[in-house]
Protein backbone atom coordinates (compact mmCIF):
# COMPACT_ATOMS: atom_id res chain seq x y z
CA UNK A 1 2.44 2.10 -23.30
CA UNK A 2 5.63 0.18 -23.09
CA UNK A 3 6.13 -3.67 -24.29
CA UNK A 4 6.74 -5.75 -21.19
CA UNK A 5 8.32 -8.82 -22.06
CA UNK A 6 8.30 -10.36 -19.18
CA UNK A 7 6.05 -11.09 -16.21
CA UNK A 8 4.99 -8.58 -14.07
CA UNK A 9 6.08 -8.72 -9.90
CA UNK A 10 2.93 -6.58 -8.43
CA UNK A 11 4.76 -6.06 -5.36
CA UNK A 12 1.16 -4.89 -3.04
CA UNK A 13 -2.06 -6.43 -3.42
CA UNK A 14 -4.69 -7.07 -0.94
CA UNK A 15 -6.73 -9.91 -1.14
CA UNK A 16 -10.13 -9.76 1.31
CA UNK A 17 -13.50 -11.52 1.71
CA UNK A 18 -15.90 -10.07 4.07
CA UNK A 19 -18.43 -12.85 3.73
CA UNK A 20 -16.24 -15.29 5.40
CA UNK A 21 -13.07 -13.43 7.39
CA UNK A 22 -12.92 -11.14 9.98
CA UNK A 23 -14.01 -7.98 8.24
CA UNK A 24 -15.00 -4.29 9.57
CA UNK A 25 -17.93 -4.52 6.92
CA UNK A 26 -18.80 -8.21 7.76
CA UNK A 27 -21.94 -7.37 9.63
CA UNK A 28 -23.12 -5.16 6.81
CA UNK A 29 -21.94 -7.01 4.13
CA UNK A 30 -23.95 -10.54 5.29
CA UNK A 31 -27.21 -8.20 6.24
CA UNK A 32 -27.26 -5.92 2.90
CA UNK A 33 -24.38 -7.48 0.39
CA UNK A 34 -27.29 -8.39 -2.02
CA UNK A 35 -28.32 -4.73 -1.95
CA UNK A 36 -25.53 -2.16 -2.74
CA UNK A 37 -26.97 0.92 -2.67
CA UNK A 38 -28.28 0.15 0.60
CA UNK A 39 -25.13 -1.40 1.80
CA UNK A 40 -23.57 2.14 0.61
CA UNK A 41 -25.64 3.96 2.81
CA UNK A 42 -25.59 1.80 5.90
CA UNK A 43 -21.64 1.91 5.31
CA UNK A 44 -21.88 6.21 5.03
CA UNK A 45 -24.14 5.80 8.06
CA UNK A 46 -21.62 3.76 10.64
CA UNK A 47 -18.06 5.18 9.51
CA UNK A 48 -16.52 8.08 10.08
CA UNK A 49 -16.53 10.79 7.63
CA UNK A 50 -13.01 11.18 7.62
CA UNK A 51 -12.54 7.29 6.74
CA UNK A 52 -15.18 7.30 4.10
CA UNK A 53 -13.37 9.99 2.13
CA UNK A 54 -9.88 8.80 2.39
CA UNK A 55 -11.73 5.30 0.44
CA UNK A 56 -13.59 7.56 -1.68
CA UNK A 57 -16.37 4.79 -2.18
CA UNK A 58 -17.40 1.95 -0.71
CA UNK A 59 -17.98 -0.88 -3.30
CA UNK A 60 -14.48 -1.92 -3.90
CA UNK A 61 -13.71 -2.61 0.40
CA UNK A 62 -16.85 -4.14 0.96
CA UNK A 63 -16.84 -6.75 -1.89
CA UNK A 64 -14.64 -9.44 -1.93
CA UNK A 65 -11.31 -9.43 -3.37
CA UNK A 66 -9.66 -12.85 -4.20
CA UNK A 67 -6.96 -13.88 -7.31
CA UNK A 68 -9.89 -14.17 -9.66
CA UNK A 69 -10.79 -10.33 -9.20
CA UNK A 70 -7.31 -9.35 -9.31
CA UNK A 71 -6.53 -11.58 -13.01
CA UNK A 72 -9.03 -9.73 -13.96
CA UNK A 73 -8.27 -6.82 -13.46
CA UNK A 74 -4.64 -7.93 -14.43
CA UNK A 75 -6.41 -7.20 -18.34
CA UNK A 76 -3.70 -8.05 -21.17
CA UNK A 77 -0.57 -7.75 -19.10
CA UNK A 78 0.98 -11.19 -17.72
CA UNK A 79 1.60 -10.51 -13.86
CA UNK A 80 3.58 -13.82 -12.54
CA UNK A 81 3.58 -12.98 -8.62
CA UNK A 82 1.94 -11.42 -6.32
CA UNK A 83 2.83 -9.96 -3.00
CA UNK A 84 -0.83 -9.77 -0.42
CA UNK A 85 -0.04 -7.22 2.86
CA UNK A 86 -2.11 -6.89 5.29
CA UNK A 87 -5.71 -5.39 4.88
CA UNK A 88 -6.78 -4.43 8.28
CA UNK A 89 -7.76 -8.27 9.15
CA UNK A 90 -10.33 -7.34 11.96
CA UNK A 91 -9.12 -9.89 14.14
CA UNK A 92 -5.73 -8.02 15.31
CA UNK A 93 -5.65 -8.32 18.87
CA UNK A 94 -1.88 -10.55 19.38
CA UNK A 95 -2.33 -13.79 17.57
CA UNK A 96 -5.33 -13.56 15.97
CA UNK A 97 -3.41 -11.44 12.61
CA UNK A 98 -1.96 -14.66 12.03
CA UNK A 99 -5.19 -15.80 10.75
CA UNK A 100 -4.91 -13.53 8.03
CA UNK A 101 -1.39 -15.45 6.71
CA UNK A 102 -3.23 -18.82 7.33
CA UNK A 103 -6.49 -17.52 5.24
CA UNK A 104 -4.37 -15.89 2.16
CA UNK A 105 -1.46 -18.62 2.04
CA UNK A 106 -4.67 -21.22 1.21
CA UNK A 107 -6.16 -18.79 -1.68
CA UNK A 108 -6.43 -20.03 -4.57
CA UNK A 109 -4.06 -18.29 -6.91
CA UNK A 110 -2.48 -21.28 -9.13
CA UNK A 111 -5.61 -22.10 -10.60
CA UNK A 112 -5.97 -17.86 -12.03
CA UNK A 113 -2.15 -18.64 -13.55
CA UNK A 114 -1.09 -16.57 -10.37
CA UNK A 115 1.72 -17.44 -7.54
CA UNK A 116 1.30 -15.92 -3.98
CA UNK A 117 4.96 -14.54 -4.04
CA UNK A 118 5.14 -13.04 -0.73
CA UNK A 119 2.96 -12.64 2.05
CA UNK A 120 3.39 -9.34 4.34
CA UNK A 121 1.14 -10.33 7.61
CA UNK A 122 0.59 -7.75 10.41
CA UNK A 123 1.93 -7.77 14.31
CA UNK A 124 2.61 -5.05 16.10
CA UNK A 125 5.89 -4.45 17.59
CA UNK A 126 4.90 -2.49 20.84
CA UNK A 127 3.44 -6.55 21.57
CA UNK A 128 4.98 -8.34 24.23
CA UNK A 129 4.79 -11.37 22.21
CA UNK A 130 6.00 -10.08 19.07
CA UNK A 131 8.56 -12.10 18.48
CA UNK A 132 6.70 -15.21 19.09
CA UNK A 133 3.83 -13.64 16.97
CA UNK A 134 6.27 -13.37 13.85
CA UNK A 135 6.94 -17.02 14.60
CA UNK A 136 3.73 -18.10 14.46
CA UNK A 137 3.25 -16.50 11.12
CA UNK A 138 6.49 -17.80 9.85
CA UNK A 139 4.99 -21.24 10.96
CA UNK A 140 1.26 -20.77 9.03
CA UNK A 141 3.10 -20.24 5.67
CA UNK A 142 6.68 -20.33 3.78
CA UNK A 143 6.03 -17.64 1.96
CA UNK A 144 5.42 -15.04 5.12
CA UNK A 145 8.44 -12.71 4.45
CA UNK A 146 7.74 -9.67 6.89
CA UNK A 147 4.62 -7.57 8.35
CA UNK A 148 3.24 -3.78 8.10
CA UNK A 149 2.52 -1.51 11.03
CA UNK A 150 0.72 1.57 9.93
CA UNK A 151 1.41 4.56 10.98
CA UNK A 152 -0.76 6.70 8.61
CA UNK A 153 -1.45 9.82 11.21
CA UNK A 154 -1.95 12.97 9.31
CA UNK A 155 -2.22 16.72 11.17
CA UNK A 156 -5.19 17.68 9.52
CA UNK A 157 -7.67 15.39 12.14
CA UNK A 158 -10.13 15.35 8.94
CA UNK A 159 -7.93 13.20 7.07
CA UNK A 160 -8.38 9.55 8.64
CA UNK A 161 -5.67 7.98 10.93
CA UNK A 162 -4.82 4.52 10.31
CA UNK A 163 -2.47 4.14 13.71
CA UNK A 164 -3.53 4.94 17.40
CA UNK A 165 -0.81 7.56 17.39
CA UNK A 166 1.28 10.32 15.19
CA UNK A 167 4.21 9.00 15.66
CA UNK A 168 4.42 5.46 16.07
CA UNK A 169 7.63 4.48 14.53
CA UNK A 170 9.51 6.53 16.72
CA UNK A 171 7.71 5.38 19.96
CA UNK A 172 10.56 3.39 22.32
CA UNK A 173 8.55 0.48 22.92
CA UNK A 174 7.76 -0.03 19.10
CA UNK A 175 11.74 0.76 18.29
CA UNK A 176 12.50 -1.87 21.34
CA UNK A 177 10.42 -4.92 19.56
CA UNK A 178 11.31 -3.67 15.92
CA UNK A 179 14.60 -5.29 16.71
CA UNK A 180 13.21 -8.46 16.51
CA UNK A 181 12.56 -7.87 12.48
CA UNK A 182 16.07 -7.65 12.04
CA UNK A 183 17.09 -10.93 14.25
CA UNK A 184 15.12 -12.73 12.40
CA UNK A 185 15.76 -12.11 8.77
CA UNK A 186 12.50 -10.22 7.82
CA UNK A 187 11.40 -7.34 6.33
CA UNK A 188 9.46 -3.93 7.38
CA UNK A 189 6.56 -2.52 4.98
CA UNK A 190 6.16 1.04 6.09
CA UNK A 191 2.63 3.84 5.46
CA UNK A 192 3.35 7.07 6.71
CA UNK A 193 1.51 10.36 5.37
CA UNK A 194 4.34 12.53 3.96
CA UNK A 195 4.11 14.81 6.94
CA UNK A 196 5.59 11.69 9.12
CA UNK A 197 8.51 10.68 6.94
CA UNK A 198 11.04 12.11 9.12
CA UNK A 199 9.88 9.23 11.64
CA UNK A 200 10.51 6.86 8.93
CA UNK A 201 14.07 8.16 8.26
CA UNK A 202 14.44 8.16 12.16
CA UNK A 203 13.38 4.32 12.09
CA UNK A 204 15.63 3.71 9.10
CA UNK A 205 18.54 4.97 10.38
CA UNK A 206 18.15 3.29 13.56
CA UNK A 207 18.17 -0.37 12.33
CA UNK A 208 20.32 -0.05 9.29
CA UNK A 209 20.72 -4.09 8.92
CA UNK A 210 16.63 -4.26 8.84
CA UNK A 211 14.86 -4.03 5.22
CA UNK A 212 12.39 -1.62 5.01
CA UNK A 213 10.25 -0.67 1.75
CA UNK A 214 8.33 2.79 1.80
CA UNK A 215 4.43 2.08 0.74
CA UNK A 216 2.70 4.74 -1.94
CA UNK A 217 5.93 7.12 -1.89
CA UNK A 218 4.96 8.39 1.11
CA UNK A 219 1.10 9.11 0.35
CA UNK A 220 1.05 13.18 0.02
CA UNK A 221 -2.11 13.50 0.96
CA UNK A 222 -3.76 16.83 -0.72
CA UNK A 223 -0.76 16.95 -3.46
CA UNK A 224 -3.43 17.35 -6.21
CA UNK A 225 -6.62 18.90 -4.31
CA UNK A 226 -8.00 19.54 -1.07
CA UNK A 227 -8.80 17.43 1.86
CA UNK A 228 -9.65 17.09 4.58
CA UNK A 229 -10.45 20.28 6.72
CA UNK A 230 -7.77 22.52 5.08
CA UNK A 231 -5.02 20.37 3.32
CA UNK A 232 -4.50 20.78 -0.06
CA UNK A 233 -6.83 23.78 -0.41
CA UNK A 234 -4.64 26.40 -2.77
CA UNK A 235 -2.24 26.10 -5.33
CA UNK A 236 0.49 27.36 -2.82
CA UNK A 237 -0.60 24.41 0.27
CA UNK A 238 0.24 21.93 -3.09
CA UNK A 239 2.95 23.40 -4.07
CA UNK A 240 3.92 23.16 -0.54
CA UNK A 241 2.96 19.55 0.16
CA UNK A 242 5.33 18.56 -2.91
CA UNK A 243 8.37 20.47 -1.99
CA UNK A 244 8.53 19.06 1.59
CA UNK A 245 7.94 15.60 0.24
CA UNK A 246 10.46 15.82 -2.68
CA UNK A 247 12.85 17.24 0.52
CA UNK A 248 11.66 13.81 2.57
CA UNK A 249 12.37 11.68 0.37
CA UNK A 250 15.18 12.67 -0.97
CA UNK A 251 16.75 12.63 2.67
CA UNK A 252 14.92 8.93 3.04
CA UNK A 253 16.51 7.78 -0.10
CA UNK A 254 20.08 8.16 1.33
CA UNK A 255 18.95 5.32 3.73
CA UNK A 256 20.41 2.37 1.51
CA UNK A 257 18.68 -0.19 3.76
CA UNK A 258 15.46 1.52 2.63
CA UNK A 259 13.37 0.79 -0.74
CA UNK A 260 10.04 2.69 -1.74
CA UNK A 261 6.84 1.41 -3.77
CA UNK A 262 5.28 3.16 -6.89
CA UNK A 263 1.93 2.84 -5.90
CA UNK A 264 -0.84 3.86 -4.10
CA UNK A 265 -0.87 7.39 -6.25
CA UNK A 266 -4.28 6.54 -7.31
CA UNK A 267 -5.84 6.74 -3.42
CA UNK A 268 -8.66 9.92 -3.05
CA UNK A 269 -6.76 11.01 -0.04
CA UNK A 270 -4.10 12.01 -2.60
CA UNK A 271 -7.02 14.84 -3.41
CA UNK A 272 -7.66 14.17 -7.19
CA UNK A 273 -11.60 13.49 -6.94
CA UNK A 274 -12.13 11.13 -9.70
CA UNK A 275 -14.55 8.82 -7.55
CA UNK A 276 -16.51 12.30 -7.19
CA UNK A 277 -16.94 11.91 -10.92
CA UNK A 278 -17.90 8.71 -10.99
CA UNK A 279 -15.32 7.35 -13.39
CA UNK A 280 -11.73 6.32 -13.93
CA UNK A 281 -8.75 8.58 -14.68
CA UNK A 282 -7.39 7.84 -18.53
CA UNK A 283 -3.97 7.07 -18.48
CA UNK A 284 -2.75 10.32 -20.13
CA UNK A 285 -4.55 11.80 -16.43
CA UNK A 286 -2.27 9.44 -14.64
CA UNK A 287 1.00 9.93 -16.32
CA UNK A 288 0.29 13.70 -15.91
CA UNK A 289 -0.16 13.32 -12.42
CA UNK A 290 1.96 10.53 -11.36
CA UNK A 291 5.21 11.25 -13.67
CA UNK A 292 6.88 13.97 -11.19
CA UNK A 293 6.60 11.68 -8.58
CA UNK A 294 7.70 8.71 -10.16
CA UNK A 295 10.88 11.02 -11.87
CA UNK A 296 12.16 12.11 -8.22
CA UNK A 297 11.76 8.73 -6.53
CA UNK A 298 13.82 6.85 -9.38
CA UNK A 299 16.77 10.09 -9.25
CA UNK A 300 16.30 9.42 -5.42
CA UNK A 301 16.54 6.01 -5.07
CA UNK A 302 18.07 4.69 -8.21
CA UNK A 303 16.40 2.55 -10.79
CA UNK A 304 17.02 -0.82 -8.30
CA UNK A 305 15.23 0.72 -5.05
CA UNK A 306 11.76 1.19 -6.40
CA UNK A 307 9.23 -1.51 -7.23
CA UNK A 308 5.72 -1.33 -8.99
CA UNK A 309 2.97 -1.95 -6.95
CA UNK A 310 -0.35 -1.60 -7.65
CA UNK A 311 -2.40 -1.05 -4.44
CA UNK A 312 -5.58 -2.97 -5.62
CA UNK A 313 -8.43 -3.15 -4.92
CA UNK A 314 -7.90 0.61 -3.38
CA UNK A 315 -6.36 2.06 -6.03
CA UNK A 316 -9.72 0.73 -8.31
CA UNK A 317 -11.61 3.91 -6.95
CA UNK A 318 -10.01 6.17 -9.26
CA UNK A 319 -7.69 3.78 -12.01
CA UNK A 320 -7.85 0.79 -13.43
CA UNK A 321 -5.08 -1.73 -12.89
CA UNK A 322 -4.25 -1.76 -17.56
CA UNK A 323 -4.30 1.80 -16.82
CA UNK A 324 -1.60 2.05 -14.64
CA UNK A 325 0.37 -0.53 -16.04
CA UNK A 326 0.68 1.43 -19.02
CA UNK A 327 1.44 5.37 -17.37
CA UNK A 328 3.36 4.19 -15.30
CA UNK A 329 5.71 2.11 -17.54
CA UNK A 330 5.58 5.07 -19.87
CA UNK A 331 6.92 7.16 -16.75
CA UNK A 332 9.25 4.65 -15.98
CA UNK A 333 10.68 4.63 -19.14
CA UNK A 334 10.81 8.49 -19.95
CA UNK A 335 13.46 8.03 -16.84
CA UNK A 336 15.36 5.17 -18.52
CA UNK A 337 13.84 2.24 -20.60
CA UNK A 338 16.03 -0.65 -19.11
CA UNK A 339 14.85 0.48 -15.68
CA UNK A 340 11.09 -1.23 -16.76
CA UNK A 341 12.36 -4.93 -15.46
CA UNK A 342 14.15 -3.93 -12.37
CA UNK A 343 11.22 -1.35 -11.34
CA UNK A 344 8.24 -4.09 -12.53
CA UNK A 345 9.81 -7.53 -11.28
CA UNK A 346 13.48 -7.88 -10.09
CA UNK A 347 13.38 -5.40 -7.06
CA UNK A 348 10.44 -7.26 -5.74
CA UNK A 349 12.18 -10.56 -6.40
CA UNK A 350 15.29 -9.70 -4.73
CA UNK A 351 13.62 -7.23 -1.59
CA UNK A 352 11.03 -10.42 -0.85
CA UNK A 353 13.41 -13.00 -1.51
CA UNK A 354 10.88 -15.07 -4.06
């Protein structure tokens, strides 16, 4: 556990309430919140398989999640800022995603000893009003800095898809609109399984003047157990999934218009099965896990392209946020000590212009 003297950037937080947004757990959440075992069940009942075990469990997505459930789960370490991006608002059809940058940029984060740093909306570039959808963002709050279009498609069909095809960032008409990011001044977050970071690179390389920041390293889903219907089964499919991801993102890394987050390790589609436990990895268990990754992104990108992020609430499933904090500064550190403020506050600073 390293001394941080200095506030904490967390550079990817969602903030959510079902209860009173557009939520895909709204109608469950106002007919069974007050019962959570039966919400649980209904929630098993409706989804897909493949999406309930890419969350793992349920609890932490269907409760709300506002700045007084993330200070707390902040624990002894002073976080400053706080970047939200987007959570699936349920409204997404053209303008209605701006609601999302309208219903965060009013939360009340000041009075938890919090600042909204950034805010990292949604749109989707294959739009025909994209541009003026960015806009209208830019005009619901100052501190709207860029959006996320997901592109989370794995191979193995067990493993859930989070985009409406494999390989959306190197579609034309999404590569046609995704020149608007660059016109006007804002930035790209990008989630790809590991499997699709060759689109990413393709992106990257294509729109060198555009900033783009990698989410969860990638997300490797399987590294450390199976999922799915047959990722991540054997020793060899791991050893496998890591060497083609170390290969990715090495080749990513030469991008220099391209940053990556350390976070989102703690995700059950990563394969570890804590939630199966039903308890939290210790933070010896996530420095033993997370460490090689977080070695060969900092020799990859350098010390100044990487920035802590801590994925909450979805990370919660399997980590607590003091947990991480403290691996992951020790991992940090084992790299190079006076890497700890660039990684946990001035690369978020500088790549979200707070």
């Amino acid at each position: 556990m390293q001394q941080l003297d200095f506030g904490i950037i967390d550079a990817h937080i969602h903030q959510w309430d079902p209860y009173h947004t557009p939520h895909a757990a709204s109608a469950a959440v106002k007919l069974l919140g007050k019962h959570p075992k039966l919400l649980d069940k209904m929630m098993r009942m409706l989804k897909p398989d493949d999406l309930i075990e890419t969350l793992g469990l349920t609890q932490h997505v269907t409760s709300p999640y506002l700045p007084a459930h993330y200070k707390a789960d902040t624990g002894r370490y002073a976080v400053d800022q706080a970047v939200h991006v987007e959570a699936s608002w349920h409204n997404s059809k053209g303008k209605g995603v701006v609601g999302e940058t309208e219903f965060v940029s009013q939360l009340p984060f000041e009075q938890e000893g919090l600042k909204l740093g950034a805010i990292v909306g949604t749109a989707d570039p294959r739009d025909s009003s994209f541009k003026k959808i960015l806009k209208l963002h830019q005009k619901a709050s100052s501190r709207f800095r860029g959006i996320r279009k997901m592109a989370a498609v794995h191979e193995d069909r067990r493993i859930h898809a989070w985009a409406d095809e494999p390989h959306l960032y190197s579609n034309k008409k999404f590569m046609k609109g995704f020149e608007a990011l660059a016109s006007m001044d804002l930035s790209f977050d990008a989630w790809v399984y590991s499997t699709q970071l060759p689109d990413l690179i393709q992106l990257a390389k294509a729109f060198p003047e555009t900033s783009i920041v990698l989410d969860h390293f990638g997300t490797p889903a399987g590294l450390f157990g199976s999922i799915g219907a047959y990722t991540g089964v054997t020793k060899t499919a791991r050893e496998n999934i890591l060497f083609r991801w170390q290969e990715d993102i090495a080749e990513l890394s030469r991008c220099p218009n391209v940053y990556t987050k350390m976070s989102g390790l703690f995700m059950p589609v990563l394969g570890h099965g804590f939630h199966k436990e039903r308890r939290l990895a210790s933070k010896e268990e996530i420095f033993d896990l997370a460490h090689p990754l977080i070695s060969h992104a900092l020799s990859c990108f350098g010390p100044y392209r990487v920035m802590f992020a801590s994925n909450f609430p979805m990370d919660s499933v399997s980590a607590s946020l003091v947990s991480l904090i403290d691996a992951f500064s020790d991992a940090v550190a084992a790299y190079d000590p006076d890497a700890l403020p660039q990684v946990f506050r001035n690369n978020a600073k500088q790549f979200y212009r707070m």
